[in-house]
N, C-alpha and C. Protein backbone atom coordinates (compact mmCIF):
# COMPACT_ATOMS: atom_id res chain seq x y z
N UNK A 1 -9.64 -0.04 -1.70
CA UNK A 1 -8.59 0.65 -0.98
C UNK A 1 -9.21 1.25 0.28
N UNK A 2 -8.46 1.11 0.87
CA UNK A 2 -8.82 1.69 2.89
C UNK A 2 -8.55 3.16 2.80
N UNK A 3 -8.85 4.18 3.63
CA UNK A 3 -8.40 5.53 3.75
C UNK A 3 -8.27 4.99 5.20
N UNK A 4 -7.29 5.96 5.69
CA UNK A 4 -6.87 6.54 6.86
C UNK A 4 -7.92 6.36 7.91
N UNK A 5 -9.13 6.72 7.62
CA UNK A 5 -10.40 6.99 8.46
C UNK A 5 -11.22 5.83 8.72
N UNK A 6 -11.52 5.29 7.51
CA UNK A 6 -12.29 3.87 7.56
C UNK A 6 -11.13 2.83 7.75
N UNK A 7 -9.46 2.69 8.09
CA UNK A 7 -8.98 1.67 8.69
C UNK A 7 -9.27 1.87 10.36
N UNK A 8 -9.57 3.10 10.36
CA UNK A 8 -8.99 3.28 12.19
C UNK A 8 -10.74 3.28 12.81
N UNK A 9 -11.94 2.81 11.90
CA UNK A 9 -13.32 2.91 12.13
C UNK A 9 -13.24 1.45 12.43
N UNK A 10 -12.53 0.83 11.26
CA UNK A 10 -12.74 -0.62 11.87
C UNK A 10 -11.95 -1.67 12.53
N UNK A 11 -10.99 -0.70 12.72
CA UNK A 11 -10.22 -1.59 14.36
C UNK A 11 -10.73 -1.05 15.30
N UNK A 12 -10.97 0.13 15.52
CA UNK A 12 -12.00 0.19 16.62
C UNK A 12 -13.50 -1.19 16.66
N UNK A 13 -14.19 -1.11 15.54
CA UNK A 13 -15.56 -2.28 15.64
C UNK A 13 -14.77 -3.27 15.79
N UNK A 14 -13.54 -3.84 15.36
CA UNK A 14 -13.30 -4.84 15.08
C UNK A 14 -12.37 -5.68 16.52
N UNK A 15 -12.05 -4.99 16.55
CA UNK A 15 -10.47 -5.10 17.93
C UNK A 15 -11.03 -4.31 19.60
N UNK A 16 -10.26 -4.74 20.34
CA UNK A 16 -9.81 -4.58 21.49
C UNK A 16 -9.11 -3.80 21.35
N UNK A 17 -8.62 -2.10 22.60
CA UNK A 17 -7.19 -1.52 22.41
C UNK A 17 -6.73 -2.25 22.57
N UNK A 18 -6.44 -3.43 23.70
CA UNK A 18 -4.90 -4.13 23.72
C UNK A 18 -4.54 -4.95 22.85
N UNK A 19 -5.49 -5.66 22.36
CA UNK A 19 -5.36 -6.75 20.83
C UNK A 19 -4.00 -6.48 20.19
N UNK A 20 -3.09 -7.38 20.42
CA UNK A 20 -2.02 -7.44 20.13
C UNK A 20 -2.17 -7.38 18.24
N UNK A 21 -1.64 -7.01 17.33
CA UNK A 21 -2.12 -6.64 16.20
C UNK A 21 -0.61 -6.85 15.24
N UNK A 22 -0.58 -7.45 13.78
CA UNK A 22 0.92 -7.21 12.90
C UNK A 22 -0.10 -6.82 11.97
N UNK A 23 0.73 -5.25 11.49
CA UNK A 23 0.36 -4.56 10.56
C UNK A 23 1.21 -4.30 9.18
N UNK A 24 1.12 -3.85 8.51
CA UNK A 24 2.07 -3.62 7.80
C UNK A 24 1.32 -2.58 6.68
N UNK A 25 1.48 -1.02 6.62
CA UNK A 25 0.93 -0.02 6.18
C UNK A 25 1.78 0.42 4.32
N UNK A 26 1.39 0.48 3.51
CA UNK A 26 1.96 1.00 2.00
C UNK A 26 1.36 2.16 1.67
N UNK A 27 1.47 3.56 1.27
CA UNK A 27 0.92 4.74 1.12
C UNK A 27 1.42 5.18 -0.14
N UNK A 28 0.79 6.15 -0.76
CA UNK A 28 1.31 6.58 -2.03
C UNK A 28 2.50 7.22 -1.98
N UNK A 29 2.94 7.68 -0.93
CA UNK A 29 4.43 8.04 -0.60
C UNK A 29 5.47 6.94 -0.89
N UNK A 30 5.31 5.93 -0.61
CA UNK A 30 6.17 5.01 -0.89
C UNK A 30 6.33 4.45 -2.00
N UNK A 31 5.37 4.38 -3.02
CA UNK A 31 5.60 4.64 -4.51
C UNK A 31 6.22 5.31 -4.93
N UNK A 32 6.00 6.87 -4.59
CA UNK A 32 6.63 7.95 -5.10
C UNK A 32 8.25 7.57 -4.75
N UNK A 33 8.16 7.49 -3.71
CA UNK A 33 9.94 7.33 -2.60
C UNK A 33 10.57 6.59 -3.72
N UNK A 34 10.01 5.53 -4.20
CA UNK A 34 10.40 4.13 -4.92
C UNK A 34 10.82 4.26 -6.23
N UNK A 35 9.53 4.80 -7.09
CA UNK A 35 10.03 5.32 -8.10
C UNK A 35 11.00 6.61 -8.38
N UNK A 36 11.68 7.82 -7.87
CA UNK A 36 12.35 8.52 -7.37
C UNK A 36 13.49 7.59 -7.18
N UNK A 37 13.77 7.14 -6.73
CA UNK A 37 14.97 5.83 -5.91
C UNK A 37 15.40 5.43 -7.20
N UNK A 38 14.74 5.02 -7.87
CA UNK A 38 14.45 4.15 -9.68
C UNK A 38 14.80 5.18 -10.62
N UNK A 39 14.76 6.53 -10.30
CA UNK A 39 14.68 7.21 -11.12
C UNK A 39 13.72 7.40 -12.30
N UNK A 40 12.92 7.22 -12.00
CA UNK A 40 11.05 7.02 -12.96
C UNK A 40 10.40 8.26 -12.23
N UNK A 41 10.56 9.30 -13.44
CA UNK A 41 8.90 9.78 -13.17
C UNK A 41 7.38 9.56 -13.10
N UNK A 42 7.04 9.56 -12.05
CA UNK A 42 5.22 9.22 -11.72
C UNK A 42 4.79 10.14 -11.10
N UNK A 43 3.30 10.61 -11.82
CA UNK A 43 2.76 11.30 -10.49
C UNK A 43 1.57 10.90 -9.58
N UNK A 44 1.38 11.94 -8.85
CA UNK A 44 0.58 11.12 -7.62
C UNK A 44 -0.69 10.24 -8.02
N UNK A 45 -1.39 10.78 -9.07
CA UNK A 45 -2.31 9.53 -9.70
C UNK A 45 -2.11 8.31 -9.68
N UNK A 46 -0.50 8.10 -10.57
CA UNK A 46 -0.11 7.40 -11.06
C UNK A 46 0.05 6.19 -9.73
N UNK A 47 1.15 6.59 -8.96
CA UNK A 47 1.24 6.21 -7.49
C UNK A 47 -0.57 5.73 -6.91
N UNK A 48 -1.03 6.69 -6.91
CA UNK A 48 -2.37 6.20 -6.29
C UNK A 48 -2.91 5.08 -6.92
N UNK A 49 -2.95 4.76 -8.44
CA UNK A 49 -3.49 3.68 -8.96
C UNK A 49 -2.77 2.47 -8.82
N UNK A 50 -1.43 2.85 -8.41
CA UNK A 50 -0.75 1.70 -8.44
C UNK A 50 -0.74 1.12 -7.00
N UNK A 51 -1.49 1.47 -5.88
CA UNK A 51 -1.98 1.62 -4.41
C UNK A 51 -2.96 0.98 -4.42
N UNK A 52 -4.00 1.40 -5.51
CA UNK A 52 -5.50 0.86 -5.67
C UNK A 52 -4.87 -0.66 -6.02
N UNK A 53 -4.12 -1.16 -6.88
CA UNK A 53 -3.45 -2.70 -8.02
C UNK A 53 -3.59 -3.25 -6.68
N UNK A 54 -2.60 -3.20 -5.88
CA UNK A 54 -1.79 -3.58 -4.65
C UNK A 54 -3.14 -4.13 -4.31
N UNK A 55 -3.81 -3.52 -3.28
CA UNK A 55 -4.98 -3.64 -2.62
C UNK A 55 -5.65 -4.77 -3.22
N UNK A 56 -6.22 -4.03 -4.43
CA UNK A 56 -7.06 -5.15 -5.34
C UNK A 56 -6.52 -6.26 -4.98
N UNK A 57 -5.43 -6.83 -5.58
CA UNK A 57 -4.42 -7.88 -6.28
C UNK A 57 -3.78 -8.23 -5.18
N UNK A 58 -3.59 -8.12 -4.11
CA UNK A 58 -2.60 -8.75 -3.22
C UNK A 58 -2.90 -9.99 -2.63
N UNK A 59 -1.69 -10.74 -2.86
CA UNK A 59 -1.79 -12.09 -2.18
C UNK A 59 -1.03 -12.32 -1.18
N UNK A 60 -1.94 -12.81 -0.40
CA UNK A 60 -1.56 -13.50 1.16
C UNK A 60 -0.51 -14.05 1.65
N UNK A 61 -0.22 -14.84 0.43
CA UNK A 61 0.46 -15.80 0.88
C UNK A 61 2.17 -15.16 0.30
N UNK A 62 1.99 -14.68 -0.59
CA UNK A 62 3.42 -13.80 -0.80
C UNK A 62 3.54 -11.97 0.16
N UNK A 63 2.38 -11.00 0.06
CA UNK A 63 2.62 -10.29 1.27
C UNK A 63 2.60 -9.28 0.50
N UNK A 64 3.02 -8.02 0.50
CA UNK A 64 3.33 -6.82 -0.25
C UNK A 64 4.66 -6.49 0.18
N UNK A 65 5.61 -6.27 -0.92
CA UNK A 65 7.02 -6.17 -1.10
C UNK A 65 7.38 -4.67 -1.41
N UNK A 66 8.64 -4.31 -1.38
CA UNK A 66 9.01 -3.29 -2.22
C UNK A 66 9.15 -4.33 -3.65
N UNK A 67 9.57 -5.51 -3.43
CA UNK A 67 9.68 -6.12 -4.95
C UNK A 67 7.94 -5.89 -5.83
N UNK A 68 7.15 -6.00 -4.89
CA UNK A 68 5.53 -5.50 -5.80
C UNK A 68 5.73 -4.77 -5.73
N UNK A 69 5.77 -3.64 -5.72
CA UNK A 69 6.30 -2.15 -5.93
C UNK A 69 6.77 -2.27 -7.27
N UNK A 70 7.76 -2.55 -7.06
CA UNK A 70 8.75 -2.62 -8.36
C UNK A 70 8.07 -3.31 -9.39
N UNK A 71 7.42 -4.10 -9.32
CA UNK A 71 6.87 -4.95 -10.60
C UNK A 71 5.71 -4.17 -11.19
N UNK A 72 4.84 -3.12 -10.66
CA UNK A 72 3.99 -2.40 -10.82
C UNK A 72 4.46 -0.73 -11.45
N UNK A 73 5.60 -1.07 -11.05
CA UNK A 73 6.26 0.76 -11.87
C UNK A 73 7.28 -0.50 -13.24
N UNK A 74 7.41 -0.98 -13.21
CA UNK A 74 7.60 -1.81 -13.92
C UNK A 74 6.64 -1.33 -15.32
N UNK A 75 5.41 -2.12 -14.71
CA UNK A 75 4.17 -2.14 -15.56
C UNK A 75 3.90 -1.08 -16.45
N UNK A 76 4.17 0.20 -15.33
CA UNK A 76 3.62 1.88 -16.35
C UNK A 76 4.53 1.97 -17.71
């Protein structure tokens, strides 16, 4: 998993400012938001580990969804 600090360390080494860039950011807030929405209690651990899955486990070629979201509060 990236923090805040070590993503923005290595677009700096990595990138150009103008480097045109597609990002797409998931935070433990949006777990929380999600499950809340779902009506599922989680707490921020919970959310955080399920942040760490994502990361680990994510594939390319499908992307990170609110549907992975869902399949991971699913899981708890």
């Amino acid at each position: 998993m990236t923090t805040q600090k070590e993503l923005i360390e290595h677009l700096q080494k990595s990138f150009e400012p103008d480097d045109l860039l597609a990002v797409a950011i998931w935070q433990t807030d949006d777990v929380l938001t999600r499950a809340k929405e779902r009506n599922m209690k989680i707490t921020s651990e919970q959310a955080e580990g399920i942040i760490r899955q994502i990361d680990h486990r994510q594939d390319a070629t499908l992307g990170i969804s609110w549907d992975t979201i869902d399949c991971y509060l699913d899981d708890l």
